[in-house]
C-alpha atoms as a PDB file:
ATOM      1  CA  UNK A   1      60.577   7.625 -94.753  1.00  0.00           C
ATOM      2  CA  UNK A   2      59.385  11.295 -94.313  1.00  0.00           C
ATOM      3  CA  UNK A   3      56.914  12.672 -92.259  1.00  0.00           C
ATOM      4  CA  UNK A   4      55.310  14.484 -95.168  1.00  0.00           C
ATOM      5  CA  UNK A   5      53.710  10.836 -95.463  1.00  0.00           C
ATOM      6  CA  UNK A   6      51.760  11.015 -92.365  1.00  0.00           C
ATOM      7  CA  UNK A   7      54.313   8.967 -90.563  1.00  0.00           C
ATOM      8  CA  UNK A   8      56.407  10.079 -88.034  1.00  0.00           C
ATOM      9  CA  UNK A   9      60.118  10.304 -89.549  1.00  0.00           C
ATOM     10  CA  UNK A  10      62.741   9.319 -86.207  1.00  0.00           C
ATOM     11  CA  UNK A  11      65.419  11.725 -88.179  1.00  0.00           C
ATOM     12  CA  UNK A  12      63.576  14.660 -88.472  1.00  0.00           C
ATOM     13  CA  UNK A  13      62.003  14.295 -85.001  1.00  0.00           C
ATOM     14  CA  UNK A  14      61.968  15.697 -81.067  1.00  0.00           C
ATOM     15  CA  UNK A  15      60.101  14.644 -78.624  1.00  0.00           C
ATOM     16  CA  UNK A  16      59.068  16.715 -76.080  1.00  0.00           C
ATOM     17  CA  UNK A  17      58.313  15.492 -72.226  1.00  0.00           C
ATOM     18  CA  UNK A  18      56.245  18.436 -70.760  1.00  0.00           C
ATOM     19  CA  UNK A  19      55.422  18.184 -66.731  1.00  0.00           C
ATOM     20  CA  UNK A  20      55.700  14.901 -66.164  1.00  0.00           C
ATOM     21  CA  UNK A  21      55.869  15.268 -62.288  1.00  0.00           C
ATOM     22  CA  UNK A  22      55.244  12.864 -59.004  1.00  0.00           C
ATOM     23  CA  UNK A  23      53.055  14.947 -57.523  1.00  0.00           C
ATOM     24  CA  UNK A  24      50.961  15.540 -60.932  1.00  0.00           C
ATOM     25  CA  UNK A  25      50.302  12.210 -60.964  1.00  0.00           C
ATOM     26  CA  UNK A  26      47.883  12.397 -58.332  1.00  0.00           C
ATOM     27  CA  UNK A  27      45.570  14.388 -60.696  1.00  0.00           C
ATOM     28  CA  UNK A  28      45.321  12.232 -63.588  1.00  0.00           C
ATOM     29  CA  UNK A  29      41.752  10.880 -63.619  1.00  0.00           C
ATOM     30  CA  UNK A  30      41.468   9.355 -67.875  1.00  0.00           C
ATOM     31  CA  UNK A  31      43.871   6.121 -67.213  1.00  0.00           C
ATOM     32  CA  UNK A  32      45.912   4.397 -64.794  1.00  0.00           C
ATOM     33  CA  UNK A  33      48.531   6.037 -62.855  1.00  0.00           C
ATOM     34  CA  UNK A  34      50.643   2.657 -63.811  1.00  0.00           C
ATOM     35  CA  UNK A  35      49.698   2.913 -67.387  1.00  0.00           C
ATOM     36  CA  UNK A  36      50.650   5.986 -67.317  1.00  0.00           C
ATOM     37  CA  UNK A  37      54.076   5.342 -66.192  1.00  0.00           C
ATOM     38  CA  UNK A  38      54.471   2.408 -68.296  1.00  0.00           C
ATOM     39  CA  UNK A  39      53.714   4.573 -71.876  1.00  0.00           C
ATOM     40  CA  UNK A  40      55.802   7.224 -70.389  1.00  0.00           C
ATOM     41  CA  UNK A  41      58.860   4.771 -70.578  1.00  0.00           C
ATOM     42  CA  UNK A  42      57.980   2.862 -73.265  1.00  0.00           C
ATOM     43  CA  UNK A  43      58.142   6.303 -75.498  1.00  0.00           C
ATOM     44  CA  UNK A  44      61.410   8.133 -74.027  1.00  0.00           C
ATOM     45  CA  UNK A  45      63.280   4.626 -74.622  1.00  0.00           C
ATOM     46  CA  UNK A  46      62.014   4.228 -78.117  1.00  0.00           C
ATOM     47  CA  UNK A  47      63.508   7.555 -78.864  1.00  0.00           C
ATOM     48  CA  UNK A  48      66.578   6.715 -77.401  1.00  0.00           C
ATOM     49  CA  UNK A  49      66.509   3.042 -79.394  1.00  0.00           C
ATOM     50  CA  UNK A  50      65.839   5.677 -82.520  1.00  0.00           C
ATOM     51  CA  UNK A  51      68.561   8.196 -81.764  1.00  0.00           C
ATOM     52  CA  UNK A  52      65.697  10.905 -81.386  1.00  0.00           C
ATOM     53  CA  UNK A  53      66.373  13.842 -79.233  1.00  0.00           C
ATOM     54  CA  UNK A  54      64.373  13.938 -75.937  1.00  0.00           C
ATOM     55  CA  UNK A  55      63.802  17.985 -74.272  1.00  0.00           C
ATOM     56  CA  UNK A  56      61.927  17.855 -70.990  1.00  0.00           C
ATOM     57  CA  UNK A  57      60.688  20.128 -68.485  1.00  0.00           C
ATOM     58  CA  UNK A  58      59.550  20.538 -65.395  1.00  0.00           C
ATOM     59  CA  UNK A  59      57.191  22.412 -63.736  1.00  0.00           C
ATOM     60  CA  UNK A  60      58.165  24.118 -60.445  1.00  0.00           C
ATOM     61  CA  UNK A  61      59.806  20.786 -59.706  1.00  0.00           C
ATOM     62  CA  UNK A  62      60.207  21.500 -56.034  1.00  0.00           C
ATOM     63  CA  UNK A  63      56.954  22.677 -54.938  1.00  0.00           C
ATOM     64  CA  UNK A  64      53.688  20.325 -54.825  1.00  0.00           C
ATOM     65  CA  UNK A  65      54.132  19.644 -58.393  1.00  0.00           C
ATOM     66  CA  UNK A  66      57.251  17.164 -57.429  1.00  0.00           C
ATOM     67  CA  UNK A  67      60.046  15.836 -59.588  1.00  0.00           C
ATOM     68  CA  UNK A  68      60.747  14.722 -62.924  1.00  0.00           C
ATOM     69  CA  UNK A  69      59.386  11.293 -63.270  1.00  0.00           C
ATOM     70  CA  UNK A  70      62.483   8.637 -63.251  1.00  0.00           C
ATOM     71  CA  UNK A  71      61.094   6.832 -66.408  1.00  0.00           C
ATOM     72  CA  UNK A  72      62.222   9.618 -68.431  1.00  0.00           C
ATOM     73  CA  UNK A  73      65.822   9.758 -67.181  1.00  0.00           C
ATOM     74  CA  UNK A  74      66.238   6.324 -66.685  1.00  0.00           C
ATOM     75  CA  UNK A  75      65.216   5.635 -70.707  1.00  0.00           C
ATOM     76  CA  UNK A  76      66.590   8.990 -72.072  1.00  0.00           C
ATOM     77  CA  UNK A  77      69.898   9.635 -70.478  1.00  0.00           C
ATOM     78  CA  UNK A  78      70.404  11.969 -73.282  1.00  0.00           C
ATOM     79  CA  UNK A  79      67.461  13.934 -72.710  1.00  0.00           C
ATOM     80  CA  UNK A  80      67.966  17.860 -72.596  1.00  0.00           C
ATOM     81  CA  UNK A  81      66.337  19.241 -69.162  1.00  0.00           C
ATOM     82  CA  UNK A  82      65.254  22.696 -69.228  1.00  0.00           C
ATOM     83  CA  UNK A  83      64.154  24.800 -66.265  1.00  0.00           C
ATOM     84  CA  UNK A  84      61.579  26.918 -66.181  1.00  0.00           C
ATOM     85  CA  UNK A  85      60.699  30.270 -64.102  1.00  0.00           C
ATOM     86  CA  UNK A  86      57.360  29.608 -63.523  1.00  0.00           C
ATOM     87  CA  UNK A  87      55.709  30.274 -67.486  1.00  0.00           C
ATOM     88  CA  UNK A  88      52.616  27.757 -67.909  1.00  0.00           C
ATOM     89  CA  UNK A  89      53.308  27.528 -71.611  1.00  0.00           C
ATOM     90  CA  UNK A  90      56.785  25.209 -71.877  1.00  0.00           C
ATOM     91  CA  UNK A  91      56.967  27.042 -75.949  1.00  0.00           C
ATOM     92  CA  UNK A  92      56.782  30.427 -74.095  1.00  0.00           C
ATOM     93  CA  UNK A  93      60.739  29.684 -72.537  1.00  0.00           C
ATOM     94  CA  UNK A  94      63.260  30.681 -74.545  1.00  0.00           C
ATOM     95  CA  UNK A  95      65.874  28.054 -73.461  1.00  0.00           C
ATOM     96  CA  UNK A  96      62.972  25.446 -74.337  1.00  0.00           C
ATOM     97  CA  UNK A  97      62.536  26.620 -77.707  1.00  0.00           C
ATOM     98  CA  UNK A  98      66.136  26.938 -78.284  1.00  0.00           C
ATOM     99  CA  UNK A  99      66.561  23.277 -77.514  1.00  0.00           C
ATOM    100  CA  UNK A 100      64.512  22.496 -79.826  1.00  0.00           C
ATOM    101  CA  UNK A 101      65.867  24.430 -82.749  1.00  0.00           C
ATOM    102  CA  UNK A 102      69.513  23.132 -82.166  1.00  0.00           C
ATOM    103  CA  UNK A 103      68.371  19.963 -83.109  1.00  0.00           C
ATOM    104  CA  UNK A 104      67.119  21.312 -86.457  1.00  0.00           C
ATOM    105  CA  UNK A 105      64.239  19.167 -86.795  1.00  0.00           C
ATOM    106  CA  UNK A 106      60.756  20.544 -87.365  1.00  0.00           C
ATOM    107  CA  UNK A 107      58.616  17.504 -86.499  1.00  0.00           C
ATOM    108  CA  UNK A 108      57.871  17.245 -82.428  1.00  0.00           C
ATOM    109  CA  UNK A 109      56.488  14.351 -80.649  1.00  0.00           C
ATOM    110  CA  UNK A 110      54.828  16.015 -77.374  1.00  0.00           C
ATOM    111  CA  UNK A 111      53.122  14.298 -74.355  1.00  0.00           C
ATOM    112  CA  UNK A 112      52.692  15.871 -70.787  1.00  0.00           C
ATOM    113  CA  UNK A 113      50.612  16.400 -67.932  1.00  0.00           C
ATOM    114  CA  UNK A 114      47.795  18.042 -68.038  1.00  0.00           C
ATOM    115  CA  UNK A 115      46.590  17.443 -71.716  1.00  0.00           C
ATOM    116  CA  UNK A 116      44.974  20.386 -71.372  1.00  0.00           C
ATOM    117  CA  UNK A 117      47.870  22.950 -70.723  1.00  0.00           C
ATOM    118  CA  UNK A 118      51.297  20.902 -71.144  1.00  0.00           C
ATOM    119  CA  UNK A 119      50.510  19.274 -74.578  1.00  0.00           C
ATOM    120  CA  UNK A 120      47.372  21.799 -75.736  1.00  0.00           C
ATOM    121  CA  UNK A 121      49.756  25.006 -75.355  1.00  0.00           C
ATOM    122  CA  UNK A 122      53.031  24.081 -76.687  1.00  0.00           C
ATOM    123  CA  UNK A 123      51.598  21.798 -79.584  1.00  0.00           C
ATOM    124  CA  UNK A 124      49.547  25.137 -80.509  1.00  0.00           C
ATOM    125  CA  UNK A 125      52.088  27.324 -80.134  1.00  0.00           C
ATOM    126  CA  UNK A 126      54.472  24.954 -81.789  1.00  0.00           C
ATOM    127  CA  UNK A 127      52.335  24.726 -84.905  1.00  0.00           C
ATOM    128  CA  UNK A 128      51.734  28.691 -85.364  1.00  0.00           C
ATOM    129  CA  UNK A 129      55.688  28.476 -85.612  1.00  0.00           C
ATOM    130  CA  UNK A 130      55.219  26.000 -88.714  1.00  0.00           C
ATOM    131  CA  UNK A 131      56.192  22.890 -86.771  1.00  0.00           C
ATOM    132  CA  UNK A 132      54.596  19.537 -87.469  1.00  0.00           C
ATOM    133  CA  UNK A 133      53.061  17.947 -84.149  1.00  0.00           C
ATOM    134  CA  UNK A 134      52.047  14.780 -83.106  1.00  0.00           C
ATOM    135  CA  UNK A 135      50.535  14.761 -79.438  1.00  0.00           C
ATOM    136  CA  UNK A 136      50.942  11.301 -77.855  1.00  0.00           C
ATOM    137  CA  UNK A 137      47.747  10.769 -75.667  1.00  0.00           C
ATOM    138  CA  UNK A 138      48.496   7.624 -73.839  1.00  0.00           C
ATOM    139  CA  UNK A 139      51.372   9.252 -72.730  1.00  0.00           C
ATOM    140  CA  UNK A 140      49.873  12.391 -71.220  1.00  0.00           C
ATOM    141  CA  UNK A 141      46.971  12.757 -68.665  1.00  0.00           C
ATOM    142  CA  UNK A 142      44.477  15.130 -67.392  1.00  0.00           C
ATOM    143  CA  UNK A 143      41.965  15.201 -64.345  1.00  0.00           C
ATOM    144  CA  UNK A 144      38.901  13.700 -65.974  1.00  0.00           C
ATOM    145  CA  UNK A 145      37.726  11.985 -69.612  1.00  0.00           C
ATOM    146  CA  UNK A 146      35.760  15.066 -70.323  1.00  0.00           C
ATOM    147  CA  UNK A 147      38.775  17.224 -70.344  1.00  0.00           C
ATOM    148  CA  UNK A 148      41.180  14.788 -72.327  1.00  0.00           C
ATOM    149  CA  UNK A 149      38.175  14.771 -74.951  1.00  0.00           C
ATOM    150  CA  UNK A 150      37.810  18.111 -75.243  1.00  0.00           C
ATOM    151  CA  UNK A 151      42.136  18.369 -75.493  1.00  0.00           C
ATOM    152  CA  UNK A 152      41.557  16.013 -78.424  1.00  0.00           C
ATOM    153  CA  UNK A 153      39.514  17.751 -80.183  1.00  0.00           C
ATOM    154  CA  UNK A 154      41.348  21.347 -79.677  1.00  0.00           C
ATOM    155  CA  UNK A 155      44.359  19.518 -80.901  1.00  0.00           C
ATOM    156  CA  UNK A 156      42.879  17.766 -84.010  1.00  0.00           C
ATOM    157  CA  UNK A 157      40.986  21.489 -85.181  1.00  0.00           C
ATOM    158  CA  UNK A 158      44.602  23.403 -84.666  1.00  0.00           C
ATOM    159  CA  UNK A 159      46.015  20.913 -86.859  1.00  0.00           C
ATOM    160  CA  UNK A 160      48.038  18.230 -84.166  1.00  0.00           C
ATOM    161  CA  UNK A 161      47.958  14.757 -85.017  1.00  0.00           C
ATOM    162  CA  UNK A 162      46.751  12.895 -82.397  1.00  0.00           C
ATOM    163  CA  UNK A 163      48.303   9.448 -81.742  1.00  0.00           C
ATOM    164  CA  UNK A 164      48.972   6.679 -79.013  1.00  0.00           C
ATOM    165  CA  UNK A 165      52.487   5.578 -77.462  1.00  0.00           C
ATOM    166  CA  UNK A 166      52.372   2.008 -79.411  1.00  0.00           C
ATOM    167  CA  UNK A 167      51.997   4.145 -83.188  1.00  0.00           C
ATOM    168  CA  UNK A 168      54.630   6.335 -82.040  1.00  0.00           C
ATOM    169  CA  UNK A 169      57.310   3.410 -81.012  1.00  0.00           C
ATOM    170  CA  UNK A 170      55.977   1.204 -84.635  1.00  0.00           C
ATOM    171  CA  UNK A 171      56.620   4.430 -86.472  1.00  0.00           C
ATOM    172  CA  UNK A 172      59.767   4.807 -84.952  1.00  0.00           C
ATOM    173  CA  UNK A 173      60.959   1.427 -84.908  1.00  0.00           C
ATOM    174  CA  UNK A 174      60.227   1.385 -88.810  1.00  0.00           C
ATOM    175  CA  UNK A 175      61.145  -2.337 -89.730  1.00  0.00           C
ATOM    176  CA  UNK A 176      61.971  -5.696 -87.522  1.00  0.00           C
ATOM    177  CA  UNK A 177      65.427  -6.099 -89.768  1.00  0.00           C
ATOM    178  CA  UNK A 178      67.272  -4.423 -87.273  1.00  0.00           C
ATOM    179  CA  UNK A 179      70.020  -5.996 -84.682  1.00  0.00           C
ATOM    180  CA  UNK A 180      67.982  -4.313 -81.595  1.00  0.00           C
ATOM    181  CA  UNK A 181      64.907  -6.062 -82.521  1.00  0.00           C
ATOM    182  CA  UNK A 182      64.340  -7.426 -78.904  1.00  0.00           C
ATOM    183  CA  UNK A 183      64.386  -4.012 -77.661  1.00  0.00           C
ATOM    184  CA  UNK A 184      61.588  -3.365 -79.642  1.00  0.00           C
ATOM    185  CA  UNK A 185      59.585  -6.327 -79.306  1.00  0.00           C
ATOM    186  CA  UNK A 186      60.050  -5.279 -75.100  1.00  0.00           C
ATOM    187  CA  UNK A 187      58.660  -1.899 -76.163  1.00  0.00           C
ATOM    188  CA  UNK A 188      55.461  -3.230 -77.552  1.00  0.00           C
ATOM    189  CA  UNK A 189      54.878  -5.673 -74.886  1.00  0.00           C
ATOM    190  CA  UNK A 190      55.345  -3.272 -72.233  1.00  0.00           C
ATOM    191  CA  UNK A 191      52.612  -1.110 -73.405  1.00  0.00           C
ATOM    192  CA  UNK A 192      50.086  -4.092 -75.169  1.00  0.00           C
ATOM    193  CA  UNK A 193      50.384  -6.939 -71.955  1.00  0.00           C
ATOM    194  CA  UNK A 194      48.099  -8.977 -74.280  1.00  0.00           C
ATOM    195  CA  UNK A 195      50.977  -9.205 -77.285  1.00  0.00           C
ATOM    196  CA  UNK A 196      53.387 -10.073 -74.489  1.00  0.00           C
ATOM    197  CA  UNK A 197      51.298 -12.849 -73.613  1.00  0.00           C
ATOM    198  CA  UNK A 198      51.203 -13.992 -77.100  1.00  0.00           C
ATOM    199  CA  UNK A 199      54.695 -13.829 -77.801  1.00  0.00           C
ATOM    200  CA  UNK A 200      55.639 -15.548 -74.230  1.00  0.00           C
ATOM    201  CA  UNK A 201      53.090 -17.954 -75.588  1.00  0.00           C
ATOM    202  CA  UNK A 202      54.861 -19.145 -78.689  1.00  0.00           C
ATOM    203  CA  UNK A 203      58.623 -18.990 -77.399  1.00  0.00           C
ATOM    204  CA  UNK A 204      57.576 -21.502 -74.825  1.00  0.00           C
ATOM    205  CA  UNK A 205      55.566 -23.630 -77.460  1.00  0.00           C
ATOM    206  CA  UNK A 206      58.910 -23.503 -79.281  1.00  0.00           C
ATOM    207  CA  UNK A 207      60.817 -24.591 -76.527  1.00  0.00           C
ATOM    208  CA  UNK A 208      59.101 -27.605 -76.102  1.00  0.00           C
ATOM    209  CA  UNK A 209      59.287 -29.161 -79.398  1.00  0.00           C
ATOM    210  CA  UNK A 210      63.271 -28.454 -79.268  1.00  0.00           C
ATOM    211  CA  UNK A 211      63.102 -29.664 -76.150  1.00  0.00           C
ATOM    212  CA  UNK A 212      64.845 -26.847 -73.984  1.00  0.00           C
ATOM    213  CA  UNK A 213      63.689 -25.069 -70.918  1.00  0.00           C
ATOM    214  CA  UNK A 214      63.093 -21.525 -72.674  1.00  0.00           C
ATOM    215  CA  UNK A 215      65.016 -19.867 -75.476  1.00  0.00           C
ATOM    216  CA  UNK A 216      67.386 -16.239 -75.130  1.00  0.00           C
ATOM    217  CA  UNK A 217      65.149 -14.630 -77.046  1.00  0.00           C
ATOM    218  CA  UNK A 218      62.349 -15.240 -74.146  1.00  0.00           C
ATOM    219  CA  UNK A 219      64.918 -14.656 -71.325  1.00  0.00           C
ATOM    220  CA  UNK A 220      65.792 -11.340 -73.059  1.00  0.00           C
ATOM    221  CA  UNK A 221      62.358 -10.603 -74.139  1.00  0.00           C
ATOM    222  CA  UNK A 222      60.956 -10.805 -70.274  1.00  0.00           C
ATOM    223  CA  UNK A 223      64.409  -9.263 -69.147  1.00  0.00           C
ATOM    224  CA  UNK A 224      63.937  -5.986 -71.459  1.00  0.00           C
ATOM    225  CA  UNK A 225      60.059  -5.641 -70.575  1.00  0.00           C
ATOM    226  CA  UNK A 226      60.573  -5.972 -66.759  1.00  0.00           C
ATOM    227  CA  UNK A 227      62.936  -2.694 -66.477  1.00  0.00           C
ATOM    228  CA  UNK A 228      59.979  -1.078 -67.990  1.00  0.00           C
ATOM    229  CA  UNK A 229      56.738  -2.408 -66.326  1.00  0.00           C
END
């Protein structure tokens, strides 16, 4: 798989966590703080599941702005933090950038708080440097629709491909012939409640007819989604 296919290729990928703060949380207008949250995990532990490198950053993490979120370090222990000195623009830090290039991939996977500034600027600056971008949507936020619209469509004309959190994990993921296929299958039903339902659904159907009170693969199913949601 390549990314020169559209898809996102997990070997030639970064993804980048830009601002996602406590205290930036209280800003974000477009979806639910809990959402939010929820997409924010769901994405650093896919790239974990898919050995992708994580870099985030913070910005001015002890002022109003607040910490790191602990979905990102909980789910991507291997992340690469890099501080800041008070630059807007996360590309415009040298240490940032250089993270990035040791990992010699070209293809990054950005999300951050605000749309507008953490994911616009990098994913524009990233892309005059010749990098492929995706920008994750669900998986940033801004202070209103109007201005996560208008991020969309800067991000779309500079040549970003806009995409959600569940594309991103799917693309990832790549195929369910894979021993941590549960881990997955938490993944998606962390961020779609609906397929959770429907998969909770049928393992207890299943159940019945054999006879038992609930198989692993439910157990492990609601065990993986709860350390997310």
């Amino acid at each position: 798989m390549s990314s020169k296919n559209g898809l996102i290729d997990p070997t030639d990928s970064v993804v980048l966590m830009v601002d996602h703060q406590s205290g930036l949380l209280q800003v974000v207008k477009d979806l639910s703080v809990a959402e939010l949250r929820i997409n924010v995990a769901a994405l650093t532990k896919a790239a974990t599941l898919a050995n992708v490198p994580v870099v985030a950053t913070a910005s001015v993490p002890e002022g109003p702005n607040g910490p790191l979120l602990p979905e990102i370090t909980d789910n991507a222990p291997h992340a690469v933090y890099v501080q800041r000195q008070g630059q807007i623009n996360a590309w415009d830090v040298e240490g940032f950038r250089q993270a990035v290039e040791a990992t010699g991939r070209k293809t990054l996977v950005i999300a951050g708080i605000m749309t507008s500034i953490c994911v616009v600027e990098p994913a524009l600056a990233a892309r005059a440097d010749g990098y492929t971008v995706y920008a994750v949507i669900d998986a940033s936020g801004t202070y209103s629709d109007v201005a996560q619209r208008v991020s969309i469509e800067r991000l779309s004309r500079a040549g970003a491909v806009v995409v959600d959190v569940e594309a991103v994990i799917s693309e990832l993921q790549h195929t369910w012939a894979r021993d941590d296929a549960l881990d997955w299958g938490a993944l998606h039903a962390a961020v779609i409640p609906s397929y959770y339902a429907l998969i909770e659904s049928v393992l207890r159907a299943q159940a019945e007819v054999s006879g038992g009170e609930g198989s692993n693969a439910e157990v492990e199913w609601a065990k993986q989604r709860g350390q997310l949601v």
